[in-house]
C-alpha atoms as a PDB file:
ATOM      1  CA  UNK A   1      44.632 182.210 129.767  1.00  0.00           C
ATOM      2  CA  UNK A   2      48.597 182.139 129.157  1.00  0.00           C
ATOM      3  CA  UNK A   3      49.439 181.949 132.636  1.00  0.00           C
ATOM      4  CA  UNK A   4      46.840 178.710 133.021  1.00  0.00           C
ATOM      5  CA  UNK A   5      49.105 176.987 129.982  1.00  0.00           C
ATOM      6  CA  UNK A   6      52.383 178.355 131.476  1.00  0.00           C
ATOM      7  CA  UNK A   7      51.573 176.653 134.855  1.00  0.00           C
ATOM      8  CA  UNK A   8      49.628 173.328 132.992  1.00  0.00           C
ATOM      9  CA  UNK A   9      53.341 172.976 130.960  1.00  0.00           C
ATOM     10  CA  UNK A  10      55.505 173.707 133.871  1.00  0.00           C
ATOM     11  CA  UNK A  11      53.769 171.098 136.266  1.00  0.00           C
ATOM     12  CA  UNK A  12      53.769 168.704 133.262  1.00  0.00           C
ATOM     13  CA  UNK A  13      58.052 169.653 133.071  1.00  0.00           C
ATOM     14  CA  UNK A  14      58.317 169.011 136.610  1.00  0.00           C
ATOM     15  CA  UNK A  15      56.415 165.522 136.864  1.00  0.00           C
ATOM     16  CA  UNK A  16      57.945 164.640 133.775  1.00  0.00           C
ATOM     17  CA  UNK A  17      61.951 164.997 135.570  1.00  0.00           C
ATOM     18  CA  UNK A  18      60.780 163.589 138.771  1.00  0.00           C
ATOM     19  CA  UNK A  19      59.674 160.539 137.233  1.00  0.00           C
ATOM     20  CA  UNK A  20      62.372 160.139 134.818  1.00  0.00           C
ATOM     21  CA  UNK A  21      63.875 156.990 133.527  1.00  0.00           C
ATOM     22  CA  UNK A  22      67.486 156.629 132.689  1.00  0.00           C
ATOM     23  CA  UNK A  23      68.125 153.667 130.537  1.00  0.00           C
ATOM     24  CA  UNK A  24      72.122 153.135 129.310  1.00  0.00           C
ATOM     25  CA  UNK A  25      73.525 149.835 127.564  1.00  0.00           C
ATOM     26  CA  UNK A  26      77.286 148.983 127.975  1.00  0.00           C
ATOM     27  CA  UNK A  27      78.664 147.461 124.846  1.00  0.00           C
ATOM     28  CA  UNK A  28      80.657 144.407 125.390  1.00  0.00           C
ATOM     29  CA  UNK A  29      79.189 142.858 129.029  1.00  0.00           C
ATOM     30  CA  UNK A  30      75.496 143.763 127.548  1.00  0.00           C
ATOM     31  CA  UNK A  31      74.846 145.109 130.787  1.00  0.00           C
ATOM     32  CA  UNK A  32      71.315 147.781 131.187  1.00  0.00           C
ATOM     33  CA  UNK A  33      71.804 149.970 134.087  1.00  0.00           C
ATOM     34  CA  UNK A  34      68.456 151.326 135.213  1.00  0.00           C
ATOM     35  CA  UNK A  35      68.056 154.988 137.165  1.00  0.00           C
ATOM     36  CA  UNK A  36      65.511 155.762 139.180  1.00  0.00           C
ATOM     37  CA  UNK A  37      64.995 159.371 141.062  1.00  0.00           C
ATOM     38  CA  UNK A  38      62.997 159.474 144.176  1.00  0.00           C
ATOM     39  CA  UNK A  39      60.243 162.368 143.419  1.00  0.00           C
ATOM     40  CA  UNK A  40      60.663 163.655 146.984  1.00  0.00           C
ATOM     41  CA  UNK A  41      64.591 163.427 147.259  1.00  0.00           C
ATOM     42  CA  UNK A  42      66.211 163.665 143.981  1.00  0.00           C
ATOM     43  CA  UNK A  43      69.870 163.130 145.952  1.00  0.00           C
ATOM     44  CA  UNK A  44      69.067 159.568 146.091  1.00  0.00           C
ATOM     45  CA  UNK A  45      68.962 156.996 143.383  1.00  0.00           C
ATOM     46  CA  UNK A  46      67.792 153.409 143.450  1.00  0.00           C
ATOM     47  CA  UNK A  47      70.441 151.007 140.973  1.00  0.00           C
ATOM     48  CA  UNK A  48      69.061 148.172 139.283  1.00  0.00           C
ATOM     49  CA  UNK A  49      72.025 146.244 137.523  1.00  0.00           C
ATOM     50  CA  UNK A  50      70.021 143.803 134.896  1.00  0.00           C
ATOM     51  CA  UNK A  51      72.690 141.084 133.208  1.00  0.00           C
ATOM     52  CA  UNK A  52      71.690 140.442 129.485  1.00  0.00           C
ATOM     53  CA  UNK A  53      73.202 137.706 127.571  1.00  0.00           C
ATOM     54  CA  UNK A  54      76.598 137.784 125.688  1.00  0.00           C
ATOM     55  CA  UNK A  55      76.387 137.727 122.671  1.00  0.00           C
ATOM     56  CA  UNK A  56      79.257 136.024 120.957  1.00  0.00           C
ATOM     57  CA  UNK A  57      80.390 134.866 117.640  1.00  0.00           C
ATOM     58  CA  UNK A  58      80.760 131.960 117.041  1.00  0.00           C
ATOM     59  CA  UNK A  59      84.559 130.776 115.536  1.00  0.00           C
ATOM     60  CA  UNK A  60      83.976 129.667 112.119  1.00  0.00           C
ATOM     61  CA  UNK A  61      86.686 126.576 111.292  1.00  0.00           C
ATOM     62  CA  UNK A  62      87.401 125.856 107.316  1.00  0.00           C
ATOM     63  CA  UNK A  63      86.489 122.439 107.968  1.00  0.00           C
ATOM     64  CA  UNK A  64      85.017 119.792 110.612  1.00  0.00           C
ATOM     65  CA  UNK A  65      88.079 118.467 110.935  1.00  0.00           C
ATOM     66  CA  UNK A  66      89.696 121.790 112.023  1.00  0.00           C
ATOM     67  CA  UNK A  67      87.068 122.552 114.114  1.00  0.00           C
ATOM     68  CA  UNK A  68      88.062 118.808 116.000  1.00  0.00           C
ATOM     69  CA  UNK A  69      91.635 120.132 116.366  1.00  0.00           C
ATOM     70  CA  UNK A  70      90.456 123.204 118.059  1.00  0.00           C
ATOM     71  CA  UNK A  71      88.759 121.219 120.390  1.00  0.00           C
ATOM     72  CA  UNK A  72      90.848 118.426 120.949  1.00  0.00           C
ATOM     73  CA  UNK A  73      94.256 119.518 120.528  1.00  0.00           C
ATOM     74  CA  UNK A  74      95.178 120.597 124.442  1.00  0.00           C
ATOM     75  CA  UNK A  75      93.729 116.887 125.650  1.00  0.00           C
ATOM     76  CA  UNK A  76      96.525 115.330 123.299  1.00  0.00           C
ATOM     77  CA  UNK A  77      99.244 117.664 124.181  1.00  0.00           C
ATOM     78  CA  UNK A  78      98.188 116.419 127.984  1.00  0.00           C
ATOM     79  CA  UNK A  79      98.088 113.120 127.212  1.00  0.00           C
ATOM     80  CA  UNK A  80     101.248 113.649 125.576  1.00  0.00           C
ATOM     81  CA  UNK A  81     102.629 115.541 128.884  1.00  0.00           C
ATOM     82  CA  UNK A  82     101.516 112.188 131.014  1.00  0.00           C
ATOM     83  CA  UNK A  83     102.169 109.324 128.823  1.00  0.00           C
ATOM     84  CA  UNK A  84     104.722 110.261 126.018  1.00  0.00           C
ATOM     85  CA  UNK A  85     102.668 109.668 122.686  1.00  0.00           C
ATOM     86  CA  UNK A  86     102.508 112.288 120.376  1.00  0.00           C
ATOM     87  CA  UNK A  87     100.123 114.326 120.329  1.00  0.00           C
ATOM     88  CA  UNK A  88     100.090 114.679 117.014  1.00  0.00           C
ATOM     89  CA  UNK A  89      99.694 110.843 116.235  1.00  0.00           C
ATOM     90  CA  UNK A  90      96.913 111.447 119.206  1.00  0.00           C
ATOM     91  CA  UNK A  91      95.003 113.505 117.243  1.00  0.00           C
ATOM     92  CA  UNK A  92      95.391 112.040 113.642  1.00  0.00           C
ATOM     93  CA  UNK A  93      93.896 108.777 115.075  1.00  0.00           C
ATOM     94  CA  UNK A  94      90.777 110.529 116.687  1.00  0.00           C
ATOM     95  CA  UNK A  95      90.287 112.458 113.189  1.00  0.00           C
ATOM     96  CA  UNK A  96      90.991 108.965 111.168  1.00  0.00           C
ATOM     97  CA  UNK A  97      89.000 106.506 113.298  1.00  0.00           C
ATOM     98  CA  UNK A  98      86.113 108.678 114.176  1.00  0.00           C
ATOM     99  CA  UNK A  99      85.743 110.541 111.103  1.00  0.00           C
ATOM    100  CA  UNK A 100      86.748 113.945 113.025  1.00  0.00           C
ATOM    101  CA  UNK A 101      84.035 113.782 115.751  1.00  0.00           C
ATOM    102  CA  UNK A 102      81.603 112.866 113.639  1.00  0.00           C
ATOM    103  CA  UNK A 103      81.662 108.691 113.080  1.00  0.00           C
ATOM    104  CA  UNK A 104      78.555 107.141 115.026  1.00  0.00           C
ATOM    105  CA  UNK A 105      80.927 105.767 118.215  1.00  0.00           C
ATOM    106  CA  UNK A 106      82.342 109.415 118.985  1.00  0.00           C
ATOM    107  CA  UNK A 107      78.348 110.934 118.520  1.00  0.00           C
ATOM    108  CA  UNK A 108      76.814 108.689 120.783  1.00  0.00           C
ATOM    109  CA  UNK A 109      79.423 106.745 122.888  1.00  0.00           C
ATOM    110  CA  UNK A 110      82.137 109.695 123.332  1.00  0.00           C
ATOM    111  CA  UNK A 111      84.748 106.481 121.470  1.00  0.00           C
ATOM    112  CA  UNK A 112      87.233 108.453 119.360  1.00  0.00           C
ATOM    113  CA  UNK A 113      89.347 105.284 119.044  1.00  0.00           C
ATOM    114  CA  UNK A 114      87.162 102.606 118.186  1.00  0.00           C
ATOM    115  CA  UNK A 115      88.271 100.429 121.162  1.00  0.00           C
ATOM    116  CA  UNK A 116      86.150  97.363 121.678  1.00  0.00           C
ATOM    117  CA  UNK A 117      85.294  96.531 125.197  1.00  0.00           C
ATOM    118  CA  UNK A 118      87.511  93.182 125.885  1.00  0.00           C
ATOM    119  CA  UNK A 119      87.301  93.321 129.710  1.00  0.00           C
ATOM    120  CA  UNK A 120      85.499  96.732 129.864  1.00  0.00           C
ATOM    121  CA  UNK A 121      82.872  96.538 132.459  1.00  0.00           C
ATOM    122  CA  UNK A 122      81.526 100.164 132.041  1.00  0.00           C
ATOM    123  CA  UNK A 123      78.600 101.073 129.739  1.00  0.00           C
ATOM    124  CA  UNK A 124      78.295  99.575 126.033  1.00  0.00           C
ATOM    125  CA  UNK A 125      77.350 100.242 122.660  1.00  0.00           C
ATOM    126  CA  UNK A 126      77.028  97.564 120.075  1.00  0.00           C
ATOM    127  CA  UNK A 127      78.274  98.796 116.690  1.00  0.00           C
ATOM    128  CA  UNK A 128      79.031  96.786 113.465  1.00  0.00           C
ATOM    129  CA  UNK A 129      82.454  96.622 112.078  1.00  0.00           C
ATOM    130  CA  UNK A 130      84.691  93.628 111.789  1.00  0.00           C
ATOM    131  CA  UNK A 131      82.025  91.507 112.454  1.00  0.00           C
ATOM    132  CA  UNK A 132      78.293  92.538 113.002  1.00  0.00           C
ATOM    133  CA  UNK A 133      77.131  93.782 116.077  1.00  0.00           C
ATOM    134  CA  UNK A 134      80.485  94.086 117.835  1.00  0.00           C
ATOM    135  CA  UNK A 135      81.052  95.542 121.885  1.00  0.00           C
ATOM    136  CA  UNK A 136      82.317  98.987 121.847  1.00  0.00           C
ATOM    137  CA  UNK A 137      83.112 100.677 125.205  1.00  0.00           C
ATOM    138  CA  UNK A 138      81.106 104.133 125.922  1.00  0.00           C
ATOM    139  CA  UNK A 139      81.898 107.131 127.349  1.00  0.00           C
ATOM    140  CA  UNK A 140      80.571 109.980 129.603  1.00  0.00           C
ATOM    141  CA  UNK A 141      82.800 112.203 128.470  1.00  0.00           C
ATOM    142  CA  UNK A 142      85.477 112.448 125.077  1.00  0.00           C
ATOM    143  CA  UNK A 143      87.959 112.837 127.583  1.00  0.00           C
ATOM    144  CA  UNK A 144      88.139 109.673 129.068  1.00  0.00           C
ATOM    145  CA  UNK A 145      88.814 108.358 125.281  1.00  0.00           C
ATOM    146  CA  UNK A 146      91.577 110.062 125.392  1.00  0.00           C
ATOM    147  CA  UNK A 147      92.806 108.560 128.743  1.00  0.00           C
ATOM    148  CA  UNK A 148      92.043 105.327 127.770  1.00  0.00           C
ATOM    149  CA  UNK A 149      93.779 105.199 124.800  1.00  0.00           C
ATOM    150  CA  UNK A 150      96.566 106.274 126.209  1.00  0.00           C
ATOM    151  CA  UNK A 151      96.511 103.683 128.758  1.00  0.00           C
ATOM    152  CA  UNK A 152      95.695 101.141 125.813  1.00  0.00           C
ATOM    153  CA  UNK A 153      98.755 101.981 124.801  1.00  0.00           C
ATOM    154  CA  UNK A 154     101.397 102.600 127.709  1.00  0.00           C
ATOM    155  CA  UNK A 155     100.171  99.097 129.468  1.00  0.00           C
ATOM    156  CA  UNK A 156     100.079  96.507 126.737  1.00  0.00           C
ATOM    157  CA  UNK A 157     103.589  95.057 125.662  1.00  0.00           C
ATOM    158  CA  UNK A 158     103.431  94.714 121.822  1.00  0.00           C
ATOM    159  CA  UNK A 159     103.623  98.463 121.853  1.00  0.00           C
ATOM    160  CA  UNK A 160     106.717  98.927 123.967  1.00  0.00           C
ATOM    161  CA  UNK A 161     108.832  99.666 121.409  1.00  0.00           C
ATOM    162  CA  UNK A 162     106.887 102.739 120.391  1.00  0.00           C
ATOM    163  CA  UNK A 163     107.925 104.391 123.747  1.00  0.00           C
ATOM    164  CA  UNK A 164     111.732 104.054 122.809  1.00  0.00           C
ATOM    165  CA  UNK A 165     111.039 106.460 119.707  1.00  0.00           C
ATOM    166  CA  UNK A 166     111.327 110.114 120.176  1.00  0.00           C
ATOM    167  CA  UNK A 167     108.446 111.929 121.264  1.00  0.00           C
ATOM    168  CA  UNK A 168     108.560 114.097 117.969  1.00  0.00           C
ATOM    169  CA  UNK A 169     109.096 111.021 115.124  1.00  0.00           C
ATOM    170  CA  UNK A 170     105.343 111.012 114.102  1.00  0.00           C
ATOM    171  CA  UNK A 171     106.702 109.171 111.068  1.00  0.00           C
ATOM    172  CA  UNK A 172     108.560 106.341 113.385  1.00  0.00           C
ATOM    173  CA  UNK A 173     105.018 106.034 115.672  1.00  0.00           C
ATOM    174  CA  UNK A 174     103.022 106.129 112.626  1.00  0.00           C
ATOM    175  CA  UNK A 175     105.056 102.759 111.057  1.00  0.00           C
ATOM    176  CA  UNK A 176     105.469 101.011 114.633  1.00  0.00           C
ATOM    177  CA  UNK A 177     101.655 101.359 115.346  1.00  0.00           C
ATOM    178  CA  UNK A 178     100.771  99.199 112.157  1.00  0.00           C
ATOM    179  CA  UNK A 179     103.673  97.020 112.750  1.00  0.00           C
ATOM    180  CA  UNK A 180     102.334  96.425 116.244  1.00  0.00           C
ATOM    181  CA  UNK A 181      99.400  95.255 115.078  1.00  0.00           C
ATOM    182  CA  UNK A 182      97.115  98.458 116.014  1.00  0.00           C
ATOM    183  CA  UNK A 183      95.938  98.683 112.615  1.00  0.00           C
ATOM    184  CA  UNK A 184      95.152  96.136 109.879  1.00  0.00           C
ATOM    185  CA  UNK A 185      95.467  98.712 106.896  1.00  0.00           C
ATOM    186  CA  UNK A 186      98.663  98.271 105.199  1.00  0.00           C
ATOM    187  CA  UNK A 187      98.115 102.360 104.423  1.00  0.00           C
ATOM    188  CA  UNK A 188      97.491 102.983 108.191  1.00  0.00           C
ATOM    189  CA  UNK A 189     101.029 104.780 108.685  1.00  0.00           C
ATOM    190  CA  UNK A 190     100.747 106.588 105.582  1.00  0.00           C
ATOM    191  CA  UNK A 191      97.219 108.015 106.468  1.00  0.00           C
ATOM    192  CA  UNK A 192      98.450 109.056 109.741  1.00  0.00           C
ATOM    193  CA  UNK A 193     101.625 111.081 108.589  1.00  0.00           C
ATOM    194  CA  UNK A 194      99.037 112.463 105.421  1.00  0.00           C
ATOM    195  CA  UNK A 195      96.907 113.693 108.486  1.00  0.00           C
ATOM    196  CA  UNK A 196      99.584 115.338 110.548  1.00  0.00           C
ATOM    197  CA  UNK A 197     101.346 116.937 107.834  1.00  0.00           C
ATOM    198  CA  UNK A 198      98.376 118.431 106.305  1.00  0.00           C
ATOM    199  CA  UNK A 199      97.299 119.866 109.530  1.00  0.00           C
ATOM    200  CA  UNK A 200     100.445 120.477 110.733  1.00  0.00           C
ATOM    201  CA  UNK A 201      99.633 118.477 114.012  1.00  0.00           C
ATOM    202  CA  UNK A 202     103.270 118.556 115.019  1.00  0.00           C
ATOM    203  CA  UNK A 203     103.285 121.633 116.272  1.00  0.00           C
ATOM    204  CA  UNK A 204     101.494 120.574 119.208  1.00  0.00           C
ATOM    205  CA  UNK A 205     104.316 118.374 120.075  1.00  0.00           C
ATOM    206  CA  UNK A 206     106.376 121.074 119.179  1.00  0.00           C
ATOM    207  CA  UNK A 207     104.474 123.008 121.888  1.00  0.00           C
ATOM    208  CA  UNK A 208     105.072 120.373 124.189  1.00  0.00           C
ATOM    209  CA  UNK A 209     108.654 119.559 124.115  1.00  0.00           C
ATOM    210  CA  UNK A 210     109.923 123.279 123.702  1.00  0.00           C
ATOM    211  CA  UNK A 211     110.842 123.497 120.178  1.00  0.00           C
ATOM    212  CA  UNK A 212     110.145 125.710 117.110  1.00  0.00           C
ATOM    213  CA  UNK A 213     108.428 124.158 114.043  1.00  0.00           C
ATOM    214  CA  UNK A 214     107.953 126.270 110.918  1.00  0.00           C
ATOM    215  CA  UNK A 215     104.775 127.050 109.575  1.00  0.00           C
ATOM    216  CA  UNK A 216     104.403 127.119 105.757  1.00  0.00           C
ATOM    217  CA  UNK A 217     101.635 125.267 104.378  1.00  0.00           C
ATOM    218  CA  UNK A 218      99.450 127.975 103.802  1.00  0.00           C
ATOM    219  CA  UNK A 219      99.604 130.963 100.959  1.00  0.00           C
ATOM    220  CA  UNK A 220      98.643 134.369 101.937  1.00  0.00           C
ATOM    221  CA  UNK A 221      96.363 135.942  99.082  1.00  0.00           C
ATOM    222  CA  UNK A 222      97.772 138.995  97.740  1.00  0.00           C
ATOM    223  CA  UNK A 223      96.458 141.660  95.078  1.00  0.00           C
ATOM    224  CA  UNK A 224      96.313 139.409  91.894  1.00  0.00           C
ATOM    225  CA  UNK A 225      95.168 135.758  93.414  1.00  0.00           C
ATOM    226  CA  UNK A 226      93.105 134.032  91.952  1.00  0.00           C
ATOM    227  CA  UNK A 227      92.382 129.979  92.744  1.00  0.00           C
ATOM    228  CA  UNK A 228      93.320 129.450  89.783  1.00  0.00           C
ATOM    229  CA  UNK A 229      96.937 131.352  90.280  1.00  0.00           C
ATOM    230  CA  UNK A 230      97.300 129.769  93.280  1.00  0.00           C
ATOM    231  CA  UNK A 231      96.591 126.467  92.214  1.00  0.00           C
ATOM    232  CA  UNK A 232      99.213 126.482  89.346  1.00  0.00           C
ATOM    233  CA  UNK A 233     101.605 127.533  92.002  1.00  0.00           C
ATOM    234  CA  UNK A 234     101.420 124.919  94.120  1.00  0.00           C
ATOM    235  CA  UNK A 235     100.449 122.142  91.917  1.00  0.00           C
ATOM    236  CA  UNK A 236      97.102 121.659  93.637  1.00  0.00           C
ATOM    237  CA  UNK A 237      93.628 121.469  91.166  1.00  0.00           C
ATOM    238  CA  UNK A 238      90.890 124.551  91.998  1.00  0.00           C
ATOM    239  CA  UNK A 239      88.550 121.661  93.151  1.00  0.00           C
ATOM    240  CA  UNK A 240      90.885 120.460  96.041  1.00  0.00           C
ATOM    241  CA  UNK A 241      91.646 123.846  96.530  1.00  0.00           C
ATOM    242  CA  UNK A 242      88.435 125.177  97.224  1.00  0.00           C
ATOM    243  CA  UNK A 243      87.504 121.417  99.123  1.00  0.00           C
ATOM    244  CA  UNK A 244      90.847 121.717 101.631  1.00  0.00           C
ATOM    245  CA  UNK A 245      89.270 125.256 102.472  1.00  0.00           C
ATOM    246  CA  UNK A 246      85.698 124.897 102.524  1.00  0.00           C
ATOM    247  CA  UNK A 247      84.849 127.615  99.557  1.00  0.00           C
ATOM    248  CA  UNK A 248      81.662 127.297  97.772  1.00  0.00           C
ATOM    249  CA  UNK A 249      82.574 130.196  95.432  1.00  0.00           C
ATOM    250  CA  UNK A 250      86.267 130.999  93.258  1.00  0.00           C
ATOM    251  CA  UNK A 251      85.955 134.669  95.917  1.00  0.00           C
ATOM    252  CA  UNK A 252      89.229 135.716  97.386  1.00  0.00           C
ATOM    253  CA  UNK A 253      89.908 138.973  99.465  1.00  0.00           C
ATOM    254  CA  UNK A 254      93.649 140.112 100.242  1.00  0.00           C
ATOM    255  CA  UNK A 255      95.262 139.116 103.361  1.00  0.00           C
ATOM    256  CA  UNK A 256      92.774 135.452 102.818  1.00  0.00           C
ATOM    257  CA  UNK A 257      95.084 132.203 104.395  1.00  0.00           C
ATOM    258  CA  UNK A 258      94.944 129.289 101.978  1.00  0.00           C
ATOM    259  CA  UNK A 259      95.899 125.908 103.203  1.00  0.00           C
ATOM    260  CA  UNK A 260      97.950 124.765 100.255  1.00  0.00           C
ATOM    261  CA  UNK A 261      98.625 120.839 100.555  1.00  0.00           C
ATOM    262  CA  UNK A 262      96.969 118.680  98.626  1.00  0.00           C
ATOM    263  CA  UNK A 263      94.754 115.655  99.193  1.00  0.00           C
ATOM    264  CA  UNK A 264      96.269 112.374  98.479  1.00  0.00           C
ATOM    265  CA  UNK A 265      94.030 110.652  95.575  1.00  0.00           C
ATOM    266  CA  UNK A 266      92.939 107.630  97.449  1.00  0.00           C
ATOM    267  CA  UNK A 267      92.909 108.504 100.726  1.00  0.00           C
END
């Protein structure tokens, strides 16, 4: 009776290894690698290579607004590279005139700049804003924004002048464009140089040109923060703190970057 079990759990052993199934995951390219032995000839293996999704996280931005600069920011600097406008007074119109990607023109006509069709003869969308109903030109892609209003720009002759500025003199650009008549808003420069200097948009001209630009608008929490701290520091309330951060909660953890600059009241 022993030997009958012996054999019954050694036959079971040996079906059990030629059968076998060798399973292993690789971390990172979530690839499963799949082994199969031949019963008869154990020296040879058949591979199956099965491609799982990645899995990746996605970047969390402290506000819509940086998340539009993350995307945005190398189609100014290139617009920059072929025309010569900033790319920081680029991007600080996009962010002012379509509410940072999310204004009704930019969601569903790709028009970051609010320009009106005039002799546009590609698609439309009809949108009210000096007057009701107006003809905005539409967009298959953000990009060609962009391009256009560049070209908006570089080939109409009241804004000449602003191509005799330096590239870098956001402030000078900012004050020509509403002198130019780009803008009605007497505040128009002033918003765009609040925009750029709270984001620190320079530095992508910076980038493009060659040159250093300092970084110091933000605070680094160390042991000891708290909002409130921080916010007597820089003469900044909690509220605008925690608002020009995105923080639902007073929480800070030590090595935390704060953005530091305040909000302008009416802006």
């Amino acid at each position: 009776m022993k030997k009958i079990i012996t054999i019954l759990c050694l036959t079971l052993l040996i079906v059990s290894c030629g059968s076998s199934k060798k399973v292993t995951t690789k971390k990172g390219k979530q690839k499963t690698v799949r082994v199969v032995r031949n019963n008869k000839d154990k020296a040879k293996e058949d591979v199956v290579i099965v491609d799982a999704p990645i899995k990746e996280t996605p970047e969390v931005y402290a506000t819509k607004t940086d998340e539009y600069i993350a995307i945005y920011s190398d189609i100014a600097q290139d617009e920059m590279r072929n025309y010569g406008i900033p790319a920081s007074i680029t991007l600080a119109q996009g962010i002012l005139e379509s509410g940072s990607g999310n204004g009704r023109l930019s969601v569903e006509a790709n028009n970051h700049f609010g320009i009106k069709c005039h002799e546009w003869t590609g698609a439309k969308i009809y949108h009210d804003d000096d007057a009701k109903g107006e003809c905005f030109r539409k967009y298959k892609n953000s990009k060609y924004s962009f391009r256009d209003h560049s070209l908006f720009l570089k080939e109409r002759k009241r804004y000449a002048k602003l191509f005799t500025l330096e590239k870098d003199d956001y402030k000078g650009w900012a004050k020509e464009l509403r002198a130019a008549g780009y803008a009605t808003d007497r505040r128009y420069p002033e918003k765009l140089i609040s925009l750029i200097e709270r984001y620190q948009l320079d530095r992508f001209d910076a980038a493009v040109l060659g040159k250093e630009i300092t970084v110091n608008d933000k605070h680094t929490v160390v042991k000891g923060d708290t909002l409130y701290s921080i916010s007597r520091k820089y003469n900044i309330s909690v509220d605008e703190l925690k608002s020009l951060n995105g923080l639902q909660s007073n929480d800070l953890h030590i090595g935390q970057k704060i953005y530091i600059k305040p909000i302008p009241k009416d802006f």
